[in-house]
Protein backbone atom coordinates (compact mmCIF):
# COMPACT_ATOMS: atom_id res chain seq x y z
CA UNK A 1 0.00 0.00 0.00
CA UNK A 2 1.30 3.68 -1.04
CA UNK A 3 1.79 6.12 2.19
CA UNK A 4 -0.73 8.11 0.15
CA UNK A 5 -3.15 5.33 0.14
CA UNK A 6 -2.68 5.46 3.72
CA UNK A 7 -3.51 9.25 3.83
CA UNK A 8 -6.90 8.44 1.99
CA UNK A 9 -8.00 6.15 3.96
CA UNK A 10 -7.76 8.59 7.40
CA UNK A 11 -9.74 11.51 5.92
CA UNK A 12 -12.84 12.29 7.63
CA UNK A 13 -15.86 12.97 5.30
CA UNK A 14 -18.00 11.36 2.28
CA UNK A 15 -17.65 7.77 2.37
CA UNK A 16 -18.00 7.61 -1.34
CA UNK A 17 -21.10 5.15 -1.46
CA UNK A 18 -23.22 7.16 -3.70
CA UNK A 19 -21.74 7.68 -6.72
CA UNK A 20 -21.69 5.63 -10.19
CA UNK A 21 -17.72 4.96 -9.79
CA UNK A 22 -16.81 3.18 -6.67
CA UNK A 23 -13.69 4.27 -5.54
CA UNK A 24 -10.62 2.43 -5.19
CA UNK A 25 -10.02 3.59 -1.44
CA UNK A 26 -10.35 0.85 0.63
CA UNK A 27 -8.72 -2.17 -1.82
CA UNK A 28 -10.74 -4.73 -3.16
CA UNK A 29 -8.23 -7.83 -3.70
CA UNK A 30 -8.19 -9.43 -6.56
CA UNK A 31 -8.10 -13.76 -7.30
CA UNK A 32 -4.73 -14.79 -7.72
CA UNK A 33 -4.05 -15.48 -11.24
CA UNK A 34 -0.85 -17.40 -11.11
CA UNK A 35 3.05 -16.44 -11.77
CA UNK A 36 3.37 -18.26 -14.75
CA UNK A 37 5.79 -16.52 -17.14
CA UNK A 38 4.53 -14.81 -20.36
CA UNK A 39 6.03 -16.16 -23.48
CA UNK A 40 7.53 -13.92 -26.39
CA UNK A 41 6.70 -15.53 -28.83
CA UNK A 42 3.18 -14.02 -28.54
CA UNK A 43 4.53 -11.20 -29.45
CA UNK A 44 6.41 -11.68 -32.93
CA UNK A 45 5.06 -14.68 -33.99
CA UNK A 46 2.81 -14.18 -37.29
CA UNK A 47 0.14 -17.27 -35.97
CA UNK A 48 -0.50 -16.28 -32.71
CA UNK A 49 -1.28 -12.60 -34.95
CA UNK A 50 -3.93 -14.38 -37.40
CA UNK A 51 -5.03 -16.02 -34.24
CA UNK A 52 -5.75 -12.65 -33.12
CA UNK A 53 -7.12 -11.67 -36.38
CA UNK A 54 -9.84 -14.47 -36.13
CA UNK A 55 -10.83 -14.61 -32.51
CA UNK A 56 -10.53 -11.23 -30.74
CA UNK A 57 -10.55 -8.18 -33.77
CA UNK A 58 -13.16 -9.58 -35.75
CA UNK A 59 -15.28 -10.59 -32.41
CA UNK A 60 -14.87 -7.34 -30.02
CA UNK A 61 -15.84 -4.30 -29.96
CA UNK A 62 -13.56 -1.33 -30.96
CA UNK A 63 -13.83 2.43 -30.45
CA UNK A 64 -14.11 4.74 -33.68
CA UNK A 65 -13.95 8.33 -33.19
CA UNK A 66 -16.43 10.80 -31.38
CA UNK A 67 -20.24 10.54 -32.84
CA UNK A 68 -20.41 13.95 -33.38
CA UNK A 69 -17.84 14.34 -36.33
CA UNK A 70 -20.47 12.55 -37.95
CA UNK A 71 -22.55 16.17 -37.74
CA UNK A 72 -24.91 15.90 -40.79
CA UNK A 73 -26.33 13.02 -43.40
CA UNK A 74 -23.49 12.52 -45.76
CA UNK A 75 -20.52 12.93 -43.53
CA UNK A 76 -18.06 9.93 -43.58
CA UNK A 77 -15.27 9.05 -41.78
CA UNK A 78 -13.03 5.92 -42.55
CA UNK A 79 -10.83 3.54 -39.84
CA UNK A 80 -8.46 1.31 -40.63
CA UNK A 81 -7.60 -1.80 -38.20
CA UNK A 82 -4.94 -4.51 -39.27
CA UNK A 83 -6.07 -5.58 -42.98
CA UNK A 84 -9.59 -3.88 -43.59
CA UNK A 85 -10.80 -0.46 -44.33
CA UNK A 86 -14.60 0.70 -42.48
CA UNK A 87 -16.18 3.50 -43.31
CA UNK A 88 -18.89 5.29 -41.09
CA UNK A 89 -21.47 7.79 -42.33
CA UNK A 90 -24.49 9.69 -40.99
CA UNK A 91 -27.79 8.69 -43.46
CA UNK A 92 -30.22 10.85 -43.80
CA UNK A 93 -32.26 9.25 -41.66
CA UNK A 94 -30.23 10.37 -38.82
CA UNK A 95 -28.90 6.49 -38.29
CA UNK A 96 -24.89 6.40 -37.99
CA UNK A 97 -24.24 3.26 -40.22
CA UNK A 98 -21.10 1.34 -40.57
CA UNK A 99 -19.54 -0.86 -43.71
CA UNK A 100 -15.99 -2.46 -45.17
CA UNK A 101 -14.82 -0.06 -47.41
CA UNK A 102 -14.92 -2.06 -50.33
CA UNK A 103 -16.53 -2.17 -53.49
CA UNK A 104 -18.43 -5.31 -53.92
CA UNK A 105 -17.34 -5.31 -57.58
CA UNK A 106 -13.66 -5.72 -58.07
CA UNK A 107 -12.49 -5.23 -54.25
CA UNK A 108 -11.52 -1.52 -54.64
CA UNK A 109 -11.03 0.57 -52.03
CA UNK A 110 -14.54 2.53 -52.21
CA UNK A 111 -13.64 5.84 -49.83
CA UNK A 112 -9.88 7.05 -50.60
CA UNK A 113 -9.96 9.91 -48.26
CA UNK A 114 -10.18 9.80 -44.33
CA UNK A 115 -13.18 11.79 -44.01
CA UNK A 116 -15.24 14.05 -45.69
CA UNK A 117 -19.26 14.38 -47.56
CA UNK A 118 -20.64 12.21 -50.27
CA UNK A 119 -24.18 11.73 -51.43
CA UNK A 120 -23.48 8.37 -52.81
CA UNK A 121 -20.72 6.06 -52.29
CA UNK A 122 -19.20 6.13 -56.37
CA UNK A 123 -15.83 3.51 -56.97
CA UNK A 124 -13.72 5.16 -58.76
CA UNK A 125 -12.38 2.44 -60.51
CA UNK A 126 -15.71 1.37 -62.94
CA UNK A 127 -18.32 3.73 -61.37
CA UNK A 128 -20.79 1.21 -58.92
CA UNK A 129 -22.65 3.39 -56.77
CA UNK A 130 -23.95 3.26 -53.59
CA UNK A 131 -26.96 4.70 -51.39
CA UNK A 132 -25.31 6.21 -47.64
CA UNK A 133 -27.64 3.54 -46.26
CA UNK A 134 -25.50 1.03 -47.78
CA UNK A 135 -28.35 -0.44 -50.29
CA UNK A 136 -26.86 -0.30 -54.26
CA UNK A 137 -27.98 2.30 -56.55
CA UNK A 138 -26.38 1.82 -60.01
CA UNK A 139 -24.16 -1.39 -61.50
CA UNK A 140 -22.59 0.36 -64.66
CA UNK A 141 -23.65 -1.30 -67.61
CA UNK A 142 -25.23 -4.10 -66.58
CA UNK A 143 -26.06 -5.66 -69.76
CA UNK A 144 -22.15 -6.80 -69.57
CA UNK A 145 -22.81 -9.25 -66.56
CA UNK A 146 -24.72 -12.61 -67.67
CA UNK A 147 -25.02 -13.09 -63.99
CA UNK A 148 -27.88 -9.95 -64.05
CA UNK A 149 -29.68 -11.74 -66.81
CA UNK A 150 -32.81 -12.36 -64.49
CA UNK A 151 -32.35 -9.28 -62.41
CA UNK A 152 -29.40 -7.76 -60.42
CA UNK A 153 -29.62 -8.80 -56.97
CA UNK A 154 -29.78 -5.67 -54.84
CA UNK A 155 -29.47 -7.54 -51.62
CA UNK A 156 -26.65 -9.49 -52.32
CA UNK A 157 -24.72 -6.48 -53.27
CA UNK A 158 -25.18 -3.79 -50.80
CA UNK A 159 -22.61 -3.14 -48.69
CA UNK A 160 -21.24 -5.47 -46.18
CA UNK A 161 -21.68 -3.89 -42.77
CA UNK A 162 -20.78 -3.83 -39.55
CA UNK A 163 -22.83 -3.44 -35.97
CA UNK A 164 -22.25 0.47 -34.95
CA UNK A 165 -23.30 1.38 -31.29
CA UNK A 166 -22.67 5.07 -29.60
CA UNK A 167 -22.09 4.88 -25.59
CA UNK A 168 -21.28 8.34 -23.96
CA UNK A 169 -20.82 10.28 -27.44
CA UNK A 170 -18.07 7.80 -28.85
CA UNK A 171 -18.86 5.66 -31.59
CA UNK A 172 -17.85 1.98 -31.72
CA UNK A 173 -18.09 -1.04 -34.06
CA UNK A 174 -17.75 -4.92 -34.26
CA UNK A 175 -17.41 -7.15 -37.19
CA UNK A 176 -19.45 -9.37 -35.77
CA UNK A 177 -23.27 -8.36 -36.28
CA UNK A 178 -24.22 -11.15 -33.96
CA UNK A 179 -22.21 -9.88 -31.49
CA UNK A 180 -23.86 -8.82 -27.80
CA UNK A 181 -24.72 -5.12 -27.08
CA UNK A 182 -21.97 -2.76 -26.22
CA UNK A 183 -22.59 -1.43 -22.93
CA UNK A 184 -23.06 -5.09 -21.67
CA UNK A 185 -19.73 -5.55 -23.27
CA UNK A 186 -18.67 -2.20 -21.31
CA UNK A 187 -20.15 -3.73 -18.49
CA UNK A 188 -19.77 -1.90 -15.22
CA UNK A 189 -16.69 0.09 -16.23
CA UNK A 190 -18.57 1.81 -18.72
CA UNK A 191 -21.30 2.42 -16.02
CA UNK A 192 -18.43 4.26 -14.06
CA UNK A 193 -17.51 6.58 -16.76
CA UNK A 194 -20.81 7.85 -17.62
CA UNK A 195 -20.02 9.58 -14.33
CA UNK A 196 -17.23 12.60 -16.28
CA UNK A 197 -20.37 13.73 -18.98
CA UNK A 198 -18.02 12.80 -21.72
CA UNK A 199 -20.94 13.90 -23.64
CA UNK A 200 -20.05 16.86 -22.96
CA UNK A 201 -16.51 16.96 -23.64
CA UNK A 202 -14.13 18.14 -26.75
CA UNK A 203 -11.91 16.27 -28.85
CA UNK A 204 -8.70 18.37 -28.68
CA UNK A 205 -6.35 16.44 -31.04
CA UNK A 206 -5.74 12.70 -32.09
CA UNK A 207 -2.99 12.05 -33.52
CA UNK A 208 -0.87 8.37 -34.32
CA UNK A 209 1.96 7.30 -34.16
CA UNK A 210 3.48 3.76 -36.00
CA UNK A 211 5.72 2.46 -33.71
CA UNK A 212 7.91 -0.45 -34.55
CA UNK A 213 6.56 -3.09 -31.95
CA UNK A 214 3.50 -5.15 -31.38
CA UNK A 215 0.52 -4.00 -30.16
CA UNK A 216 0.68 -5.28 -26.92
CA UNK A 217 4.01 -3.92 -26.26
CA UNK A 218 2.07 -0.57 -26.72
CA UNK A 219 -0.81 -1.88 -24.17
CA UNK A 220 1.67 -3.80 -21.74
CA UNK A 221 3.14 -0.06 -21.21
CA UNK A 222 0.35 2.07 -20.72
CA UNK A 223 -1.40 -0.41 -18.40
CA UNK A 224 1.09 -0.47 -15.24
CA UNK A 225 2.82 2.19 -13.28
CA UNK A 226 5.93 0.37 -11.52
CA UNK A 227 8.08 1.25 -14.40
CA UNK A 228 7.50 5.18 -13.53
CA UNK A 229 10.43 5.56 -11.07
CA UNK A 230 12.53 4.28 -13.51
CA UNK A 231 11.44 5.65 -17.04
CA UNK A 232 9.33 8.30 -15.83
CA UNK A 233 11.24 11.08 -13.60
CA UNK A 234 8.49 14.21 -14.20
CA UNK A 235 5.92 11.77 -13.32
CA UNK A 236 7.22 10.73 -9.94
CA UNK A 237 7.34 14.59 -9.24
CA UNK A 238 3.79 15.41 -9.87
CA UNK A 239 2.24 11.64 -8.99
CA UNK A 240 2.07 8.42 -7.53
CA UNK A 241 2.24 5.44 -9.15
CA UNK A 242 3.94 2.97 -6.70
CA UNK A 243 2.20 0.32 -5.51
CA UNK A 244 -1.69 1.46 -6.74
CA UNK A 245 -4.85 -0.21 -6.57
CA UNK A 246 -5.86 -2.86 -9.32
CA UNK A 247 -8.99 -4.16 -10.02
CA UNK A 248 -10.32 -6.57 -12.62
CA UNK A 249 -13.54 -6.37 -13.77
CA UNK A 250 -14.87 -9.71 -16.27
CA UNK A 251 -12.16 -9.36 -19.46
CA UNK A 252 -11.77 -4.98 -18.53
CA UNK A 253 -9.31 -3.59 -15.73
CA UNK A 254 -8.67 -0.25 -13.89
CA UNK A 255 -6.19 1.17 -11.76
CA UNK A 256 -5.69 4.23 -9.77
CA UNK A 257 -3.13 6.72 -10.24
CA UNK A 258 -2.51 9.31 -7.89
CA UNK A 259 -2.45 13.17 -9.09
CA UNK A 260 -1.19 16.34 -6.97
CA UNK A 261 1.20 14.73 -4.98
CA UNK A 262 4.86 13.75 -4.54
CA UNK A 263 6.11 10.14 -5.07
CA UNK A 264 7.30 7.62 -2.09
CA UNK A 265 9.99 6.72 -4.03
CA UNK A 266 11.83 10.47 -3.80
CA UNK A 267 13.37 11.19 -0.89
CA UNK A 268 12.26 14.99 -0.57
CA UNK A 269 8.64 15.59 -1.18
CA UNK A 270 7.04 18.58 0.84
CA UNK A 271 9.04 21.68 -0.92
CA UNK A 272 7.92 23.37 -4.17
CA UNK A 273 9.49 23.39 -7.34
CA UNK A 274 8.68 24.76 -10.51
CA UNK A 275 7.33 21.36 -12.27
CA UNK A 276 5.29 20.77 -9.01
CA UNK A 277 3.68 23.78 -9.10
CA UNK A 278 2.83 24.41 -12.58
CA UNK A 279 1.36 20.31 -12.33
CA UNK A 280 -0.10 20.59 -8.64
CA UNK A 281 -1.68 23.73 -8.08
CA UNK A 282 -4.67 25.69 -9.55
CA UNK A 283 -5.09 28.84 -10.15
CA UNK A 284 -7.41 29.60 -6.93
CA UNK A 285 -4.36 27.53 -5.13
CA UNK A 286 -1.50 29.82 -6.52
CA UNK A 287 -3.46 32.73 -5.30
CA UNK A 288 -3.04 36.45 -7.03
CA UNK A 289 -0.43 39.24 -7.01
CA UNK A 290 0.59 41.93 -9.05
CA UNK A 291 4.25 40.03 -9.27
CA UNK A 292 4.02 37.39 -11.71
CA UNK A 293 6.87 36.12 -9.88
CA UNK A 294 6.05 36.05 -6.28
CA UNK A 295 3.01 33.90 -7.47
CA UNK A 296 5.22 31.52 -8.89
CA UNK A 297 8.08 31.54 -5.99
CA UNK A 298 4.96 30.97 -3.33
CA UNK A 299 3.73 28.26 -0.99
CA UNK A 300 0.50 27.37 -0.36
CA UNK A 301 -1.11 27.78 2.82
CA UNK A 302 -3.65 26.75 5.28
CA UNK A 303 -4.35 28.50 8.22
CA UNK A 304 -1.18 29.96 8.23
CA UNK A 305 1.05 26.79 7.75
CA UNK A 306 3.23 25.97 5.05
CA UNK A 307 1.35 22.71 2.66
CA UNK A 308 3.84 19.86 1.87
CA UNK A 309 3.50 19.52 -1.77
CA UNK A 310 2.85 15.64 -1.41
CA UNK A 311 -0.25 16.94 0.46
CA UNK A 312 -1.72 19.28 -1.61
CA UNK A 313 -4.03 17.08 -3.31
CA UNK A 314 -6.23 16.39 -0.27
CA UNK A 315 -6.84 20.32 0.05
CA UNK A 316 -7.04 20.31 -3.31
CA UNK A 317 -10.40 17.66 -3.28
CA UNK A 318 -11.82 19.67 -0.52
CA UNK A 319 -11.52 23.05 -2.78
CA UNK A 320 -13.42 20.98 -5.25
CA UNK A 321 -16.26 19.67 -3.38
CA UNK A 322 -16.79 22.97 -1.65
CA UNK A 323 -17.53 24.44 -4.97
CA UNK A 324 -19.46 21.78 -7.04
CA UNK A 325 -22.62 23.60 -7.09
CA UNK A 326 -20.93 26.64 -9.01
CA UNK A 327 -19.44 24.54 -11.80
CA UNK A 328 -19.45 23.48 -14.98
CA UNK A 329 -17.40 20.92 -14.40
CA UNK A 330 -19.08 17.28 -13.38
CA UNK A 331 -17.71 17.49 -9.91
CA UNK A 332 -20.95 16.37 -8.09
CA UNK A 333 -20.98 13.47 -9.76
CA UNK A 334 -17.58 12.70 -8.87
CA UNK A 335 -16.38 10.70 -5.97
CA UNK A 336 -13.29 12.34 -4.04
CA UNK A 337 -10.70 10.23 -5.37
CA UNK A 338 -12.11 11.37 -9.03
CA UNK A 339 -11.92 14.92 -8.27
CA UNK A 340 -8.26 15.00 -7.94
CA UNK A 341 -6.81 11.64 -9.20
CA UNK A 342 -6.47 9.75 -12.51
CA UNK A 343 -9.17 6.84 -13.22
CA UNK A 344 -7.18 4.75 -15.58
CA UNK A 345 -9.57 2.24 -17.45
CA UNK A 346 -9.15 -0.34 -20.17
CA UNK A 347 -11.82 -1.61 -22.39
CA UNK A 348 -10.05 -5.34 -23.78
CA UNK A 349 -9.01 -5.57 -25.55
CA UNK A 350 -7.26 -1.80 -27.12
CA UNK A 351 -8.94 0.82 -25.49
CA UNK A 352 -7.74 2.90 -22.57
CA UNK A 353 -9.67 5.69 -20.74
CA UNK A 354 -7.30 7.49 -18.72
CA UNK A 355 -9.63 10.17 -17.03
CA UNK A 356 -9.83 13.15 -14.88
CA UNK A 357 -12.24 15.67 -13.89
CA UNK A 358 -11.56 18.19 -16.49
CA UNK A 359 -10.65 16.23 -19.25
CA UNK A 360 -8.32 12.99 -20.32
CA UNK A 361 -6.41 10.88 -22.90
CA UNK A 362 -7.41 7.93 -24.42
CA UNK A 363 -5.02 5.62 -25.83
CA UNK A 364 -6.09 3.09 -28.51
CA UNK A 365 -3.41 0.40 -29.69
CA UNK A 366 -4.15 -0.67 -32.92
CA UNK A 367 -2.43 -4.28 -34.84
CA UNK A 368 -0.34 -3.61 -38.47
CA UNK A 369 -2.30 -5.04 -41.53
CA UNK A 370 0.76 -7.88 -41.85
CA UNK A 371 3.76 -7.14 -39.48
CA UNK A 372 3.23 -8.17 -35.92
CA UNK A 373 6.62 -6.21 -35.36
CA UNK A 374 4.67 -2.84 -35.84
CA UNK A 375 1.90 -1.21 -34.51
CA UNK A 376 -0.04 2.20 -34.36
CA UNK A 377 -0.62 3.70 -31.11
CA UNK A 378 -3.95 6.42 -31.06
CA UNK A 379 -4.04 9.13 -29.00
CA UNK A 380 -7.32 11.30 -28.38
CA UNK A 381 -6.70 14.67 -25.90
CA UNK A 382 -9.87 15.47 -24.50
CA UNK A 383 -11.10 18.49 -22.41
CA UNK A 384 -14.20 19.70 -20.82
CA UNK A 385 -13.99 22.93 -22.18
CA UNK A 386 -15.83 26.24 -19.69
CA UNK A 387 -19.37 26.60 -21.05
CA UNK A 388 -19.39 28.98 -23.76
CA UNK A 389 -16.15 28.51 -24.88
CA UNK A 390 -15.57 27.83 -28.03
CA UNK A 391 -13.71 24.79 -29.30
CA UNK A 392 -10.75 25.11 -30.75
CA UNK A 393 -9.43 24.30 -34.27
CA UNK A 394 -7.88 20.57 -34.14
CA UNK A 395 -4.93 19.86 -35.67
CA UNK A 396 -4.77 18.19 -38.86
CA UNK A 397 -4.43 14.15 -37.86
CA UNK A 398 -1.74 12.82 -38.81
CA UNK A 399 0.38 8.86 -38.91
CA UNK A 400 3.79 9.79 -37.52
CA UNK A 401 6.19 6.85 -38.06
CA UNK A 402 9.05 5.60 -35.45
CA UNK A 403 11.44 5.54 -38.90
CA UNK A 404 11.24 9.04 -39.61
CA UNK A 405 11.89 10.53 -35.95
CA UNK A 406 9.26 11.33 -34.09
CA UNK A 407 9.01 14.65 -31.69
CA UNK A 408 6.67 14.02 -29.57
CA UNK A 409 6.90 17.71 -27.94
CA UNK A 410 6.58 19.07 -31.29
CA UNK A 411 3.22 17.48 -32.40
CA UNK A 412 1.47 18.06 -29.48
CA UNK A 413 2.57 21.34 -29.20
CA UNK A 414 -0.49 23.58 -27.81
CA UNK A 415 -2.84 20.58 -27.01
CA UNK A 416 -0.86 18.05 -24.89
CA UNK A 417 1.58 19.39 -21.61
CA UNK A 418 5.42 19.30 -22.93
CA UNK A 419 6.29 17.10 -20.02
CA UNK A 420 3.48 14.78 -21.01
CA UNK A 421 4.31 14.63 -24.46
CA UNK A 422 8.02 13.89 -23.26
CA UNK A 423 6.17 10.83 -21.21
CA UNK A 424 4.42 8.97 -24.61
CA UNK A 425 8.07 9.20 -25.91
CA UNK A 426 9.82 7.75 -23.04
CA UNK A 427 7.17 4.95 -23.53
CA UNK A 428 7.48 4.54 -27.30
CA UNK A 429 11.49 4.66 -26.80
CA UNK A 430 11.38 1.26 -25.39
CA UNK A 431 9.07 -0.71 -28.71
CA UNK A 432 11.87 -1.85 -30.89
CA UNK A 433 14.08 -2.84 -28.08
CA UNK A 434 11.34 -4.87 -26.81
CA UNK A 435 10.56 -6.40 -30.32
CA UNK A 436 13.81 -6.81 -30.18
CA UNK A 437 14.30 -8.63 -27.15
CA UNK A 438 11.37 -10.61 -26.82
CA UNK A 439 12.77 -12.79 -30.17
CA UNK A 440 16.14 -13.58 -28.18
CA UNK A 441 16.34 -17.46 -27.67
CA UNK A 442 17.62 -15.98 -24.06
CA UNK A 443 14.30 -14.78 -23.19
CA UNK A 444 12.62 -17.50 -21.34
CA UNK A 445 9.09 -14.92 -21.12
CA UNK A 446 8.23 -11.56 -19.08
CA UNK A 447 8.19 -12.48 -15.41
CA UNK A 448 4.97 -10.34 -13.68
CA UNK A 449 4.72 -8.95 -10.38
CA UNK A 450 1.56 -7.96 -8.81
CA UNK A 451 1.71 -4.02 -9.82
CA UNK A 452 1.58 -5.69 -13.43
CA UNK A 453 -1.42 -7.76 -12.49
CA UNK A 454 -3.73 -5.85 -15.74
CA UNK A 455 -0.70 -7.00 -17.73
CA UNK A 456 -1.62 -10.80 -16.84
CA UNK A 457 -5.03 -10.48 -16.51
CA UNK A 458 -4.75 -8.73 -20.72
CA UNK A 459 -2.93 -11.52 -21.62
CA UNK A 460 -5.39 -14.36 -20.03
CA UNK A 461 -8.14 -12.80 -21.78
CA UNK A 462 -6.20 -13.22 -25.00
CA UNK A 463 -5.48 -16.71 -24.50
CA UNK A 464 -9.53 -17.13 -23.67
CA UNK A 465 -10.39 -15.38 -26.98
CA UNK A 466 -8.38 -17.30 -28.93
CA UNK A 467 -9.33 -20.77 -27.16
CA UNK A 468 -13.43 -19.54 -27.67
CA UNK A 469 -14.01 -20.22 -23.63
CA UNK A 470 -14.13 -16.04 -23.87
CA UNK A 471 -16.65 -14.77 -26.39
CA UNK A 472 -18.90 -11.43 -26.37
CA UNK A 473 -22.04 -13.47 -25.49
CA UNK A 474 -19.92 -15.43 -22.95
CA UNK A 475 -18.08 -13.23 -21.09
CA UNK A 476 -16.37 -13.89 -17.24
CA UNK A 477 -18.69 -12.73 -15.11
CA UNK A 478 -17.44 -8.85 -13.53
CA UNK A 479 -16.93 -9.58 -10.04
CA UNK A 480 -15.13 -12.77 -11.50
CA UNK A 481 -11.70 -11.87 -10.86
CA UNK A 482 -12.67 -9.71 -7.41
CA UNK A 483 -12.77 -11.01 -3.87
């Protein structure tokens, strides 16, 4: 248990019972799972991929974009994951409807551009057309196909398409049309994150990077915090992410990562620097003077008495709660440990929700169309913007590739925190030496410890999908994995 843990759990105040997200404050253990070792070869090996392919891609669901880019009848967006093309438009009956973007003719790729408006989907290749409900409006010269000599069957050549579902403003699909309903899928964790309005919130950027490692390299790093002391040296300023709460829930998981406070694992943790105050305190915490600097040299008080900075994040909750009836913000429906912390969720099997109470980053890991030695790794800024504030413009998206050079600082410059940005590259820095390392006939597999318990749990629920005891319509029970 973290010493802040410890500090959580002797507040005096709101017990937390009444909100949608139950916090994480006092631990709920999870089932042990085993310490079996996990192989490399899952990693590189081009079967255990089409394995993949087969039993978890084409049977899960997987998160598009926001719904509302989707803002009138016409308006398309397209999604690529490993080997196929979707595309996603608004008909104009309202209904968001979702197809492979290919042309039932020759196999061409029927949308060439990311996004855009189209009254009909037209290949450009011999001119087929398309209605935007997917139904088929014109074979060119059909007097050419002896197959159409009693009739061209309209049925059998609309467009294939897949099951679309919107939870919370995001838009989602699955391959599989007999697939079960999303927000059972979701299950409780999604019930828990209907709690931040993300209906409500903006899409800042997205932007994605190729990254030359597999997938779940990309998700095996974003899904535990003991490397942080280590890899991470702004984050251990400005958070805690030793020894945090895990909890499993059916084939999801979630963790808790502590905000506005100073890591256990530094020595000196109640003075004020620079990165701790621009990170830890607000505005209303910093206080006002006519001397730019004097703000920025201060401590924060209470009654008089200097605040530790590893402490600031309790005062900083009870700032919050004493002014939830005056904001925008979803703070009521917050439980304390949401109004401060970081509510770190993942949606098996590619999806992470990493969420405060003004706004968040999802990270999506996506599979390359043929080499599981590469990947693309998707990430969404989001921010509850001040009502009446207008959004602003988003950045063009854009695939940056690990070849080229990537600056991290430089892409996200004006929507993501420099020493944030600096923390997806310290990540990414460590994909090829892990592709790298995982194919060494040294490596005997990665050996787990209990802060990587999602990283276990991820990879069970792999092996379960592949082995069809794991299916959307049978799925482990959520309080499976919980004692």
């Amino acid at each position: 248990m973290a010493d802040i843990e410890k500090d959580f759990l002797g507040r005096q105040g709101d017990l937390q019972t009444k909100y949608k997200a139950p916090p994480f404050v006092p631990r709920v253990k999870n089932v042990d799972l085993g310490t079996e070792s996990i192989t490399g070869e899952r990693y590189f090996s081009p079967e255990v991929m089409q394995k993949e392919w087969e039993n978890i891609w084409k049977k899960t669901w997987q998160l598009v974009h926001r719904a509302d880019v989707l803002d009138e009848a016409g308006v398309f967006y397209t999604y690529e994951l490993g080997k196929e093309s979707f595309v996603f438009i608004r008909g104009n009956d309202d209904k968001i409807r979702g197809f492979y973007n290919v042309c039932r003719h020759r196999g061409n790729k029927l949308c060439q551009l990311s996004e855009g408006y189209l009254q009909q989907f037209s290949c450009p290749y011999h001119g087929w057309q398309w209605n935007i409900d997917g139904s088929l409006k014109k074979v060119a010269d059909p007097e050419f196909f002896r197959q159409f000599d009693n009739g061209i069957p309209n049925d059998e050549l609309a467009l294939v398409p897949v099951q679309v579902d919107i939870w919370e403003g995001y838009l989602w699909f699955n391959m599989d049309t007999n697939a079960g309903p999303l927000k059972e899928y979701l299950g409780d964790m999604g019930v828990h994150l209907e709690s931040y309005d993300f209906e409500k919130s903006t899409l800042v950027d997205l932007q994605t990077f190729e990254w030359n490692g597999n997938w779940k390299h990309a998700w095996d790093a974003f899904n535990e915090s003991y490397h942080f002391a280590a890899l991470h040296p702004n984050m251990v300023e400005i958070g805690e992410g030793h020894d945090i709460p895990i909890e499993l829930y059916g084939v999801h998981s979630r963790m808790l990562n502590y905000n506005r406070t100073v890591s256990e694992v530094l020595d000196e943790r109640d003075s004020w620097t620079d990165l701790r105050r621009r990170f830890m305190l607000s505005a209303e915490m910093k206080g006002t003077s006519p001397d730019p600097d004097a703000v920025q040299s201060s401590v924060p008080e209470k009654q008089g008495k200097p605040i530790p900075a590893k402490d600031i994040h309790l005062h900083e909750i009870e700032y919050r709660r004493a002014i939830e009836d005056e904001t925008t913000l979803p703070y009521k429906q917050l439980n304390d440990e949401q109004l401060v912390h970081q509510y770190h969720y993942s949606f098996f099997p590619n999806t992470t929700f990493t969420q405060s109470a003004d706004g968040g980053a999802i990270f999506r890991y996506r599979p390359h169309a043929s080499d599981p030695g590469k990947c693309y790794f998707d990430l969404f800024i989001v921010a509850i913007l001040p009502e009446g504030t207008e959004a602003p413009e988003r950045p063009e998206h854009k695939v940056h590739r690990y070849d080229d050079g990537i600056d991290y600082v430089k892409i996200l410059e004006g929507t993501f925190d420099p020493a944030f940005a600096e923390v997806v590259g310290e990540d990414a820095s460590n994909m090829p030496t892990l592709q790298f390392g995982c194919q060494s006939d040294s490596f005997k597999g990665s050996i787990l410890g209990e802060q990587e318990l999602r990283l276990r749990h991820f990879h069970q629920m792999i092996d379960g999908f592949i082995a069809g005891t794991i299916t959307t319509k049978n799925l482990p029970a959520q309080d499976k994995f919980l004692r």
